[in-house]
Structure formats: C-alpha cells, structure tokens
N, C-alpha and C. Protein backbone atom coordinates (compact mmCIF):
# COMPACT_ATOMS: atom_id res chain seq x y z
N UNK A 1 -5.94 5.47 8.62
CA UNK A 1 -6.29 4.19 8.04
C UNK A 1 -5.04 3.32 8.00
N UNK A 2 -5.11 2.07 8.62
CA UNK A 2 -3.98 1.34 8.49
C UNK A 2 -3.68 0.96 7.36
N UNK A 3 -2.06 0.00 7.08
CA UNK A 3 -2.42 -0.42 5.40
C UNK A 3 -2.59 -1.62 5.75
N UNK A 4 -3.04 -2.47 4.66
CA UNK A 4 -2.68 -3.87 4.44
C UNK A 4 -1.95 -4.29 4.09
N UNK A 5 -1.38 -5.48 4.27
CA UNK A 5 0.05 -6.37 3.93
C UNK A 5 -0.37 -7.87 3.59
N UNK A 6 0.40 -8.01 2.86
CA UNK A 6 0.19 -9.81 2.33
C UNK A 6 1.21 -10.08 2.59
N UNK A 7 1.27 -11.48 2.86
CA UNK A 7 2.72 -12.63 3.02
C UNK A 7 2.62 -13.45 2.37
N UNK A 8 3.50 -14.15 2.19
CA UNK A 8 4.27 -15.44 1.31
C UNK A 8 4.69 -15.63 1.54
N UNK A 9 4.94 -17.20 1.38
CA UNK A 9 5.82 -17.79 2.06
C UNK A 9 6.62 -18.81 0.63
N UNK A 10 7.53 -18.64 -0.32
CA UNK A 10 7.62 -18.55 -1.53
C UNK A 10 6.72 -18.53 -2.10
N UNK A 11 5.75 -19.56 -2.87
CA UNK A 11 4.30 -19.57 -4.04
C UNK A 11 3.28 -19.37 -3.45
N UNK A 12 3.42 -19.35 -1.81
CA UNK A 12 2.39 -19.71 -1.32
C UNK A 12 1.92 -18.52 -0.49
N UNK A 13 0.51 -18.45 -0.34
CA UNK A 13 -0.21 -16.97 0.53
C UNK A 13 -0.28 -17.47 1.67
N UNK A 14 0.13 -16.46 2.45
CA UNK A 14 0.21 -16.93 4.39
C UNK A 14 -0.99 -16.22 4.23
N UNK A 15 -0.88 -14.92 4.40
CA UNK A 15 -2.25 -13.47 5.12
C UNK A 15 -2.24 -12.63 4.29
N UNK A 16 -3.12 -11.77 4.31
CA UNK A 16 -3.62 -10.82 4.05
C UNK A 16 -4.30 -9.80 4.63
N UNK A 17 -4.13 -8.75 5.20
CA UNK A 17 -4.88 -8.04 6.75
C UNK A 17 -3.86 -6.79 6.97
N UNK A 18 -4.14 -6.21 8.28
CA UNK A 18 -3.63 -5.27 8.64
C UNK A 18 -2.23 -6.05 9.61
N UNK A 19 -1.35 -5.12 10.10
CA UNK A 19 0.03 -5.68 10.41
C UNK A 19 -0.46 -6.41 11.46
N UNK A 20 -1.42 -6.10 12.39
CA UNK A 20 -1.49 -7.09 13.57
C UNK A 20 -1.79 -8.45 13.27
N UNK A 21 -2.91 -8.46 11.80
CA UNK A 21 -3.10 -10.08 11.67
C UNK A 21 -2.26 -10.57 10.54
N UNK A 22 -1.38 -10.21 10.20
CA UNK A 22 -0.34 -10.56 9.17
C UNK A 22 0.43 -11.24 10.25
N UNK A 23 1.35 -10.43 11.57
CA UNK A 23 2.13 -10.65 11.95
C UNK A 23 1.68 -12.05 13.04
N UNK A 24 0.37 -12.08 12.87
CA UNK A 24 -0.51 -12.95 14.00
C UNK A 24 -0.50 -14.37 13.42
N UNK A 25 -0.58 -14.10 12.16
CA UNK A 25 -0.78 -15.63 11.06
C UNK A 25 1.00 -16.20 11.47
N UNK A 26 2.44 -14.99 11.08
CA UNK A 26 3.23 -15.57 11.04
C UNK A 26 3.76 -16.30 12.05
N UNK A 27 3.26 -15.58 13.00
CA UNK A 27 3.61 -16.36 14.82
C UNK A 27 3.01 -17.90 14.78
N UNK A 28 1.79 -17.59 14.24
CA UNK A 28 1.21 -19.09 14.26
C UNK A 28 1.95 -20.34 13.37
N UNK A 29 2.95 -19.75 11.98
CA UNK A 29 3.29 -20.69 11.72
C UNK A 29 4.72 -21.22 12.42
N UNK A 30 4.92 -20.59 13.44
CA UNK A 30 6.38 -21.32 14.19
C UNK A 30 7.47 -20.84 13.15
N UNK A 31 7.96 -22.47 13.72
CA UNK A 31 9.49 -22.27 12.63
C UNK A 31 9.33 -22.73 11.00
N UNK A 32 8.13 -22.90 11.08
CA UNK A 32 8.13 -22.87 9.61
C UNK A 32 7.68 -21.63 8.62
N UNK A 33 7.77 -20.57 9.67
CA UNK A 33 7.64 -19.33 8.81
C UNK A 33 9.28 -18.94 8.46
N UNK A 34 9.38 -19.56 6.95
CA UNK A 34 10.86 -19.45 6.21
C UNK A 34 10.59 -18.99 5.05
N UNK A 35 11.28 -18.04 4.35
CA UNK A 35 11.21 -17.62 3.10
C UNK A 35 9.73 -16.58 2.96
N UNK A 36 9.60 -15.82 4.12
CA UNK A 36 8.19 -15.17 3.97
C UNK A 36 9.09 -13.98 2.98
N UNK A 37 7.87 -13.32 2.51
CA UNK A 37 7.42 -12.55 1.76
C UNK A 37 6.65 -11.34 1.85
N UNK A 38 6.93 -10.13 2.39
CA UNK A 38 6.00 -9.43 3.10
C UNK A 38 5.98 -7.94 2.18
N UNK A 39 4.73 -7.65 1.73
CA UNK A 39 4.34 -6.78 0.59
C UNK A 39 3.47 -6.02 1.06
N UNK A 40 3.36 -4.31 0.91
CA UNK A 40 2.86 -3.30 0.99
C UNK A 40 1.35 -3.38 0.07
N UNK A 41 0.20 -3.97 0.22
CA UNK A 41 -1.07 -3.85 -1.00
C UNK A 41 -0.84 -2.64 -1.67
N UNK A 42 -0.82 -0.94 -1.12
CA UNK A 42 -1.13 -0.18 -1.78
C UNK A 42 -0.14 0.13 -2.44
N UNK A 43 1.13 -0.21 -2.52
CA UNK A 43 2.22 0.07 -3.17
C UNK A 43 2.86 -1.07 -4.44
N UNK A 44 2.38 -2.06 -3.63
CA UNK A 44 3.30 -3.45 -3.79
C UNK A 44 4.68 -3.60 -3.76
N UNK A 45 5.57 -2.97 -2.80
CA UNK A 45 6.58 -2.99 -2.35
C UNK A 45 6.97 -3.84 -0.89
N UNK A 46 8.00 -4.57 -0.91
CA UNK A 46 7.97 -5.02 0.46
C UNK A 46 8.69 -4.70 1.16
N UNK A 47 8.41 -5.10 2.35
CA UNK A 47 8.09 -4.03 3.48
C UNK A 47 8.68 -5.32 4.74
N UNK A 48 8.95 -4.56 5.94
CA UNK A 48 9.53 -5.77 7.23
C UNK A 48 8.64 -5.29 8.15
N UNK A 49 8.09 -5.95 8.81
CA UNK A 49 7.83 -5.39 10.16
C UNK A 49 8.37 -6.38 11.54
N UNK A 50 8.56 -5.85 12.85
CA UNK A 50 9.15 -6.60 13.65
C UNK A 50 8.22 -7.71 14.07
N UNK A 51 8.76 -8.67 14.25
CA UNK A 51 8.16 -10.12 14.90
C UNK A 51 8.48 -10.67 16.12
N UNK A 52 9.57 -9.92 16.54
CA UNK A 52 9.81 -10.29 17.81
C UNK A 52 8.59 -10.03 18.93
N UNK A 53 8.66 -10.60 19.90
CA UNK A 53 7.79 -10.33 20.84
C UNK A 53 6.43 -11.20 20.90
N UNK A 54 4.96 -10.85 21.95
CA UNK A 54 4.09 -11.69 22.07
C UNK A 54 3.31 -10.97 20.55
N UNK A 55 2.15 -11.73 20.28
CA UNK A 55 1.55 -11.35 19.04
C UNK A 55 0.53 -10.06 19.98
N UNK A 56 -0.12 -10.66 20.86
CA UNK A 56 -1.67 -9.53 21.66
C UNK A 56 -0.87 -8.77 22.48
N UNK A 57 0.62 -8.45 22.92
CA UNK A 57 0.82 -8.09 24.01
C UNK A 57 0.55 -6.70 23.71
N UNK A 58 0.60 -5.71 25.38
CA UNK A 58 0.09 -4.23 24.75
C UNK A 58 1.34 -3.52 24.36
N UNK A 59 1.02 -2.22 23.48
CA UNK A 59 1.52 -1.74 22.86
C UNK A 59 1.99 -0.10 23.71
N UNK A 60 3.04 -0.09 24.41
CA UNK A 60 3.63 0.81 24.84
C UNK A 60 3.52 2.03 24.60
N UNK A 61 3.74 3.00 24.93
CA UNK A 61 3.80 4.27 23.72
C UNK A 61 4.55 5.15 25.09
N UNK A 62 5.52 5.89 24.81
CA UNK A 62 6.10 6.60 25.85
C UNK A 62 5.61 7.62 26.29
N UNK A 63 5.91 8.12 27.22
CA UNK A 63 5.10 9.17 27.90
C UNK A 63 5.38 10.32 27.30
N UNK A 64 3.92 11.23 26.97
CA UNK A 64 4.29 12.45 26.65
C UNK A 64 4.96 13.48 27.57
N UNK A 65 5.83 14.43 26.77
CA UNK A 65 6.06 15.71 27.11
C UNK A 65 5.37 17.02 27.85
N UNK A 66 5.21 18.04 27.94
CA UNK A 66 4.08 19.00 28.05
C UNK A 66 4.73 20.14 26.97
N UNK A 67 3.32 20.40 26.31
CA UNK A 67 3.21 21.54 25.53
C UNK A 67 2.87 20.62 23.70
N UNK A 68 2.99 21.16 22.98
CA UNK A 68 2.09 20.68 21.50
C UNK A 68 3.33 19.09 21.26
N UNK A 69 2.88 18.27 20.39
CA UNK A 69 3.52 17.60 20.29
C UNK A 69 4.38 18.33 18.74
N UNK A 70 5.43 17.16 18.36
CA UNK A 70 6.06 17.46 17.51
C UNK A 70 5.84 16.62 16.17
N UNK A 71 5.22 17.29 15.14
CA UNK A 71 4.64 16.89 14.28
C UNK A 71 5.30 16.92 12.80
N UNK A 72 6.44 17.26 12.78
CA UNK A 72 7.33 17.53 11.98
C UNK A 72 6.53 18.36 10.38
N UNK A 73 6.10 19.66 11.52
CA UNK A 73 5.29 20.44 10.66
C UNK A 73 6.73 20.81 9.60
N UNK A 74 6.56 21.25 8.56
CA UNK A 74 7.75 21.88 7.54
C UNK A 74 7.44 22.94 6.73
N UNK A 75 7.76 24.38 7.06
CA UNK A 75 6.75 25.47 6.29
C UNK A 75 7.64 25.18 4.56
N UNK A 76 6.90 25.24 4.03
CA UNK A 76 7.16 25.42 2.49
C UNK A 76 6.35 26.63 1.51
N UNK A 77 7.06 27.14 0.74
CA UNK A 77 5.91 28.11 -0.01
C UNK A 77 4.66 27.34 -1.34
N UNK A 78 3.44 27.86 -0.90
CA UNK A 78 2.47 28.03 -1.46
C UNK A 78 2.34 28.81 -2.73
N UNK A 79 2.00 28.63 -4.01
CA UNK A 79 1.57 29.87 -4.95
C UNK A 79 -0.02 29.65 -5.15
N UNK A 80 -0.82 30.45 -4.91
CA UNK A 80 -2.27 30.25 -5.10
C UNK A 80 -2.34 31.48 -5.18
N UNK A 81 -3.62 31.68 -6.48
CA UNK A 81 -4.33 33.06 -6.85
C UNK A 81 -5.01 34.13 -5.95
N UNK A 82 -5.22 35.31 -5.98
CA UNK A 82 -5.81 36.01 -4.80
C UNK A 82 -7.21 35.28 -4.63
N UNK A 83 -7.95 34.87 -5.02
CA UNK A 83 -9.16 34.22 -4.92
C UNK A 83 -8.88 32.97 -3.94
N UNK A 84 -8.11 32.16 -4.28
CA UNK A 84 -7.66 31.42 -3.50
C UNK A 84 -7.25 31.74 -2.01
N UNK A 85 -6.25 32.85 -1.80
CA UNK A 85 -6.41 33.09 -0.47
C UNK A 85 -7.43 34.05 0.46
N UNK A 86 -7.83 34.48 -0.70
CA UNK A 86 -9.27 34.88 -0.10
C UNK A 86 -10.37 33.65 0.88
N UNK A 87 -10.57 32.72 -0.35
CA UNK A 87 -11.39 31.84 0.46
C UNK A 87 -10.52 31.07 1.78
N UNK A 88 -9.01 30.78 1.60
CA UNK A 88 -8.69 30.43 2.54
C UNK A 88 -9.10 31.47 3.85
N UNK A 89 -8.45 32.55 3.57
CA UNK A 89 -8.87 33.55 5.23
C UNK A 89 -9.86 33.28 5.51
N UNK A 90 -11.44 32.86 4.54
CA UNK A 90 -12.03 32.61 5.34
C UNK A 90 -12.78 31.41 5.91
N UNK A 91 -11.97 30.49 6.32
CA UNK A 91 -11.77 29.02 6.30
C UNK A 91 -11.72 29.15 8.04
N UNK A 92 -12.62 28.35 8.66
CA UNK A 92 -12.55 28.25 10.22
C UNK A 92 -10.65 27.40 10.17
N UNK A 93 -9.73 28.02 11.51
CA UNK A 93 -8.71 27.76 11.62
C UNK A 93 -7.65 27.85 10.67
N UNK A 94 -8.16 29.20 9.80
CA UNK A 94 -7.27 29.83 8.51
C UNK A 94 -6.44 28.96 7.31
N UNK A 95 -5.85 29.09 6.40
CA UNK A 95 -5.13 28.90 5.72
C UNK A 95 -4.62 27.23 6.13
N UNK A 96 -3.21 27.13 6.95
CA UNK A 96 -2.55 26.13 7.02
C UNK A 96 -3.71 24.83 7.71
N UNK A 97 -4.95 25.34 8.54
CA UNK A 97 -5.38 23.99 8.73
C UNK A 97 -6.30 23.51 7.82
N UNK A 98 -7.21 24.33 7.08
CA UNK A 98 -7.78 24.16 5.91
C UNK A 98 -7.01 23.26 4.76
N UNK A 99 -5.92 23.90 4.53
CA UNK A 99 -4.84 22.86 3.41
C UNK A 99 -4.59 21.62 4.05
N UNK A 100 -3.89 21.54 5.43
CA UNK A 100 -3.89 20.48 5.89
C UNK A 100 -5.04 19.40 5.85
N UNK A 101 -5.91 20.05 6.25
CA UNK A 101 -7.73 19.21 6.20
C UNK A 101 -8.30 18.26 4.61
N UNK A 102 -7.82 19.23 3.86
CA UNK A 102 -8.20 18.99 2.37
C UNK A 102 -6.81 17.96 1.82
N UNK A 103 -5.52 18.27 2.20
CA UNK A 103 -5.12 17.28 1.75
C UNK A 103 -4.96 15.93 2.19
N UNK A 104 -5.44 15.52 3.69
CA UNK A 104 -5.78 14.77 4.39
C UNK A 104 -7.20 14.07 4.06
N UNK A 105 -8.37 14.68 3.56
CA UNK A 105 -9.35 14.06 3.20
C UNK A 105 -8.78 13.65 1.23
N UNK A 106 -8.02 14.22 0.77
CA UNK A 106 -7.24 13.58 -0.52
C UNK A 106 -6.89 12.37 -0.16
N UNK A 107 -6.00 12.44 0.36
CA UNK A 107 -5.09 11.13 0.66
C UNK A 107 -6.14 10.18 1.48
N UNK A 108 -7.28 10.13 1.85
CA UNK A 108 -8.23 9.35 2.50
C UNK A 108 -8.76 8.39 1.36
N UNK A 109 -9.15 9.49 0.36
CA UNK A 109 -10.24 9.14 -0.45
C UNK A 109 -9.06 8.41 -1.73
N UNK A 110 -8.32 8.92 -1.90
CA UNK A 110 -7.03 7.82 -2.62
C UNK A 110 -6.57 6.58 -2.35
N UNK A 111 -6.45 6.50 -0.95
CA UNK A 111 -6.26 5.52 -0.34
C UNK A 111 -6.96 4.15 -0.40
N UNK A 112 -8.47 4.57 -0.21
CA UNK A 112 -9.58 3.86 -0.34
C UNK A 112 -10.26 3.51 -1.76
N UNK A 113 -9.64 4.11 -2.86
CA UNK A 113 -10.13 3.80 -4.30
C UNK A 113 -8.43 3.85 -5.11
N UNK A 114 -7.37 3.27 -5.34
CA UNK A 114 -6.41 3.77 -6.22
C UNK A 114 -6.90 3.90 -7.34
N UNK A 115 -6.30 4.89 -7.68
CA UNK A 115 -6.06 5.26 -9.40
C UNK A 115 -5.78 4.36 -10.18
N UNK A 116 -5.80 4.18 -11.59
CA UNK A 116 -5.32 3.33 -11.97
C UNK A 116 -3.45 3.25 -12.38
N UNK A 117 -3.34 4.25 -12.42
CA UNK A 117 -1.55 4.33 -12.07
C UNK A 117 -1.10 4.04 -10.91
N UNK A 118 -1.86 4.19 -10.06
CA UNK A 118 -1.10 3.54 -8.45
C UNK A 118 -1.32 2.24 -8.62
N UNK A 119 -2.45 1.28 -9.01
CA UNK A 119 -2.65 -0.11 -9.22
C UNK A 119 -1.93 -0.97 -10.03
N UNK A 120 -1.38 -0.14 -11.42
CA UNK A 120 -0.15 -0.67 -12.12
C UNK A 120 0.94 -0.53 -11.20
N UNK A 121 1.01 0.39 -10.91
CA UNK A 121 2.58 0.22 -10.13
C UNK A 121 2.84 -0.58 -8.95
N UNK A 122 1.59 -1.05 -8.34
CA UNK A 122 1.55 -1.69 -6.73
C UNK A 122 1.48 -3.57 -7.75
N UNK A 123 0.76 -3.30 -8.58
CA UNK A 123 1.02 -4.81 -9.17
C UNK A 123 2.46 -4.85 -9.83
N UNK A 124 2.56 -3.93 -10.64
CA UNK A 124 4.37 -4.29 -10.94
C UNK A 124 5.52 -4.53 -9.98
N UNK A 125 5.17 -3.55 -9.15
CA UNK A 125 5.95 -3.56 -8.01
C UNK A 125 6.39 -5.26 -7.26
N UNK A 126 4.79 -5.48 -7.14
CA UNK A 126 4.96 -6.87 -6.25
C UNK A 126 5.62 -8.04 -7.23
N UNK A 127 4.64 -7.97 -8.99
CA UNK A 127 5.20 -9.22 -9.43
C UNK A 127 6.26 -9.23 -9.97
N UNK A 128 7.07 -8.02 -10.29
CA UNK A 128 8.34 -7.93 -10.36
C UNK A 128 9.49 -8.86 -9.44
N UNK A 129 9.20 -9.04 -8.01
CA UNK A 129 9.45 -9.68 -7.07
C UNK A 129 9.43 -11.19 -6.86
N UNK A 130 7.97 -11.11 -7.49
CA UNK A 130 7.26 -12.46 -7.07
C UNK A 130 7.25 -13.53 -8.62
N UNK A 131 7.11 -12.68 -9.24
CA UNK A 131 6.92 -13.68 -10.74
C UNK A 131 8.08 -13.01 -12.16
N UNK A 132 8.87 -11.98 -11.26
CA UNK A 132 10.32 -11.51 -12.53
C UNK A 132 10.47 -12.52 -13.41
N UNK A 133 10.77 -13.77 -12.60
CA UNK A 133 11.55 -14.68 -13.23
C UNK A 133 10.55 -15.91 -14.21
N UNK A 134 9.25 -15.58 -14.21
CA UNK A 134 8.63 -16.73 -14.54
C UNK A 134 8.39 -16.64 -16.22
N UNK A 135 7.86 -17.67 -16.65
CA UNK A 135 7.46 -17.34 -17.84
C UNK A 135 6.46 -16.25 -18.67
N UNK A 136 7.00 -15.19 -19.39
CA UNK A 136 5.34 -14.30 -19.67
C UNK A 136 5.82 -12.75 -18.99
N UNK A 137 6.55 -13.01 -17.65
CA UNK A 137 6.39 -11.64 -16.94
C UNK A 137 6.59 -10.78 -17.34
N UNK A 138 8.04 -10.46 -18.93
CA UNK A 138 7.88 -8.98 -19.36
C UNK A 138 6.46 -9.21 -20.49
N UNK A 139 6.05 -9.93 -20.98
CA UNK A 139 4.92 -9.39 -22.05
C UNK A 139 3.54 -9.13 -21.33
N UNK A 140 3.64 -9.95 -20.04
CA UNK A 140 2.44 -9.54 -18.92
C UNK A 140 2.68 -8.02 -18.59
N UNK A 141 3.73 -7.40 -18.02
CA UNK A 141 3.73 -6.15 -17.64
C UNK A 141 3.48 -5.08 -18.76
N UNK A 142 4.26 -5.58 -20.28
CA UNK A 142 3.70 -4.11 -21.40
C UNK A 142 2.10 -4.83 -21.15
N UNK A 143 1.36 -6.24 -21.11
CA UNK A 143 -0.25 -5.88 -21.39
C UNK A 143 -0.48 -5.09 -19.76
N UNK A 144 -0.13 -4.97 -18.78
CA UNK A 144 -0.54 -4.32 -17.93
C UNK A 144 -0.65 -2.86 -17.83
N UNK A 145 0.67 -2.53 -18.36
CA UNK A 145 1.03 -1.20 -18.67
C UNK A 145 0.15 -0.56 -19.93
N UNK A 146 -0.39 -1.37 -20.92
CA UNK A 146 -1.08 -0.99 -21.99
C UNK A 146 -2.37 -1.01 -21.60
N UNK A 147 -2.86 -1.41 -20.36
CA UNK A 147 -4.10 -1.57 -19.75
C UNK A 147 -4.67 -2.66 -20.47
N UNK A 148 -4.23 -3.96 -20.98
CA UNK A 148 -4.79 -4.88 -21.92
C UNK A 148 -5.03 -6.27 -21.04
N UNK A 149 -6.29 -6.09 -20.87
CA UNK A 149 -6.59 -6.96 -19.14
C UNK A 149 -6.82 -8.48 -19.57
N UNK A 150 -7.16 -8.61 -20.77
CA UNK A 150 -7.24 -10.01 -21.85
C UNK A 150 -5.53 -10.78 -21.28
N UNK A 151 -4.99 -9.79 -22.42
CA UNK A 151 -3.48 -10.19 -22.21
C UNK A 151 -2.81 -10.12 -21.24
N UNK A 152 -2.97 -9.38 -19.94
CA UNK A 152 -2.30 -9.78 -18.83
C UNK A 152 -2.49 -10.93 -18.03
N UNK A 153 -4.33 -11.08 -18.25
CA UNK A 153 -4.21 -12.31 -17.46
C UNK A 153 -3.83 -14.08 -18.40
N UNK A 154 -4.11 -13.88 -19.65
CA UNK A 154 -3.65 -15.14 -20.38
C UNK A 154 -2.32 -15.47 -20.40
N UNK A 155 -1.15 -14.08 -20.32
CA UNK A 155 0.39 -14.33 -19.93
C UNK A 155 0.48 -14.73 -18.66
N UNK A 156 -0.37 -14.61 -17.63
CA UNK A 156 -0.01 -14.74 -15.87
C UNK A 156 -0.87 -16.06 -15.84
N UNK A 157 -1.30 -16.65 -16.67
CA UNK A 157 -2.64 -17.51 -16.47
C UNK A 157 -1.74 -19.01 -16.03
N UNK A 158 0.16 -18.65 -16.41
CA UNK A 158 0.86 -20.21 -16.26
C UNK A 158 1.58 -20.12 -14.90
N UNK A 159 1.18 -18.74 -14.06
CA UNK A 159 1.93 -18.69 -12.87
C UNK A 159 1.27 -19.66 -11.48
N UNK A 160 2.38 -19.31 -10.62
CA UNK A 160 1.26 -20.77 -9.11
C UNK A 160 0.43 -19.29 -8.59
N UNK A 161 -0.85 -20.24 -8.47
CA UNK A 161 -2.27 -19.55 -8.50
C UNK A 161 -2.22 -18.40 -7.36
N UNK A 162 -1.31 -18.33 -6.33
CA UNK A 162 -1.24 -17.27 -5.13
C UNK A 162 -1.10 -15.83 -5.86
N UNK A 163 0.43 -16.31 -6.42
CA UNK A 163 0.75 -15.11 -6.99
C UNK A 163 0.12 -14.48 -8.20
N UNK A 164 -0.54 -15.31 -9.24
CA UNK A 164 -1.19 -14.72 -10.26
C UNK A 164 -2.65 -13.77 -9.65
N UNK A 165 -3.29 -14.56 -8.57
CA UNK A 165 -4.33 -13.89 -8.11
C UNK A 165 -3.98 -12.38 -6.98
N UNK A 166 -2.79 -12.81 -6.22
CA UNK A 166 -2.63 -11.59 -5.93
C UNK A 166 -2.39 -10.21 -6.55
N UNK A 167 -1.34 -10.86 -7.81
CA UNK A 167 -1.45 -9.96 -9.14
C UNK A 167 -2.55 -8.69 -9.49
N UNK A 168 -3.17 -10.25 -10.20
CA UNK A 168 -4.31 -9.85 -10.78
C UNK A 168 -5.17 -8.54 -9.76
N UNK A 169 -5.20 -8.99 -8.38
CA UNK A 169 -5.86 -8.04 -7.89
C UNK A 169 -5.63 -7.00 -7.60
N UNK A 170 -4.48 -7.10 -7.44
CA UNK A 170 -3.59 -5.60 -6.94
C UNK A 170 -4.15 -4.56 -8.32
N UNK A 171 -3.58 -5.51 -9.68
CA UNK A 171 -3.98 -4.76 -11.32
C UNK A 171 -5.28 -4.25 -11.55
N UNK A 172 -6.41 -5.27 -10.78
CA UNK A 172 -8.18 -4.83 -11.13
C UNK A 172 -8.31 -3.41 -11.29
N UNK A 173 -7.91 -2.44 -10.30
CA UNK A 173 -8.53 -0.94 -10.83
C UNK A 173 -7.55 -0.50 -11.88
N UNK A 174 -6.24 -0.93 -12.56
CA UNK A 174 -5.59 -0.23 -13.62
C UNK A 174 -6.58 -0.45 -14.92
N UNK A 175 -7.55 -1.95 -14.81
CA UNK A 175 -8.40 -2.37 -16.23
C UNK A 175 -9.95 -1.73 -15.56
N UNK A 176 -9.88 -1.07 -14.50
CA UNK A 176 -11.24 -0.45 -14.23
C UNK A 176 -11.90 -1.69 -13.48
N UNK A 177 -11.43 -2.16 -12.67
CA UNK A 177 -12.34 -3.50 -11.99
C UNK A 177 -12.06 -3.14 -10.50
C-alpha cells in the first residue's frame, strides 16, 4: 500500500495523494513551488521526495540478478509457548512464513484504520511544524493528547483554515471519528 503525502506551500494546501500525484501537482506549479511543505499522513512527519525529472516518465528498475532476491531477511529470536509452535509447524510454509504473513496482514490492517495513538502523534507531529508557533498550539495539543475533541478544535479554530483542517483530520480517529 502506498502512503499518502500532503503539501504546502506555507498556509496553503498544494495536494494530497500518493507520491506520484503530490509530486505531479508540484511540477505543475513551476517556479512558484517555494516554501513547500511535504508531510507523511500516517505519521505526520515530513518527508522529501525527488522532483527532479519528467512527472509520467517510466520508472527504471535495474536488472535483476539470478537466484532469490535480497530481502534483508534478519534472523532474531522468537519466545512463544509450546502450543504456539505447535500450531506454527503446522502452518503451510512453516513457522517463519506464517509470522511473516500475519505480521504483514497486521501492518495492512493498521495502516488502513490508525489507532488512536498513531493519529495523535501523526497530528502532533505535523502541527508541531505547521502551527508550533501560532496562537493556542500548546493548549490544543494537552486537549488532543487528553482526547478533548471540543477543546482541540475551539483552540485550532484561530488557525489559516489548510492547516487547522489538515490537523483536525489527521486527529479524527484519536476522538474516535
């Protein structure tokens, strides 16, 4: 699953999309893409990606090798109960692809719904950045952090409308929305 990324361009929202149409909006604004702003949704951290080049051109990929690729498997130890590796042995493709499988459909299904601790932190993250300096932002973050969805948005309610709404949305699943 790709992620999504938002831009800014100071107060203002360029995109919102996956990197190809983020990076597609910024091409389009020329040289007046100055002062962008480029933020991770599921994290709210920002993030660069390259801009050089055509926006559609194709995407290279070097030629493989022969034999498995390199996946930067890393053995680490496991502690699980005999029951536990019981059912693993009997797991089609044993133990390590079973774990692999299950924590891969984890991280799917996380991905696609955050928690509400990943949603505080991907909104702090960003308006830390974006609105540190404005009026409200530390008593907005304890109501965010307190899950107090009244008071976060009446403290963010004096910010320019890009950033309060991007906020706000990033925050929706920390107040259950």
């Amino acid at each position: 699953m790709e992620r999504t990324l938002t831009a800014f361009a100071g107060d203002l929202w360029i995109a919102t999309g996956d990197e190809g149409e983020v990076r597609a909006a910024l091409h389009a604004m020329g040289d007046n893409a100055q002062n962008i702003w480029l933020f991770d949704d599921a994290t709210g951290r920002q993030v660069d990606i390259d801009l050089r080049g055509d926006v559609g051109g194709p995407v290279t990929e070097a030629a493989r090798g022969r034999g498995r690729p390199k996946l930067g498997v890393q053995p680490r130890e496991v502690t699980l109960l005999p029951r536990h590796w019981d059912w693993l042995g009997k797991q089609p493709g044993g133990a390590s692809a079973t774990l692999r499988r299950l924590v891969e459909d984890a991280r799917k299904a996380s991905a696609q719904t955050p928690g509400p601790r990943a949603a505080m932190d991907a909104a702090y993250h960003f308006l830390t950045v974006m609105a540190g300096d404005r009026p409200g932002y530390e008593e907005a973050m304890r109501a965010l952090f307190a899950k107090d969805e009244k008071l976060f948005h009446s403290l963010s309610q004096g910010w320019p409308s890009a950033i309060r709404d991007h906020g706000r949305a990033l925050a929706a699943p920390a107040f259950g929305g």
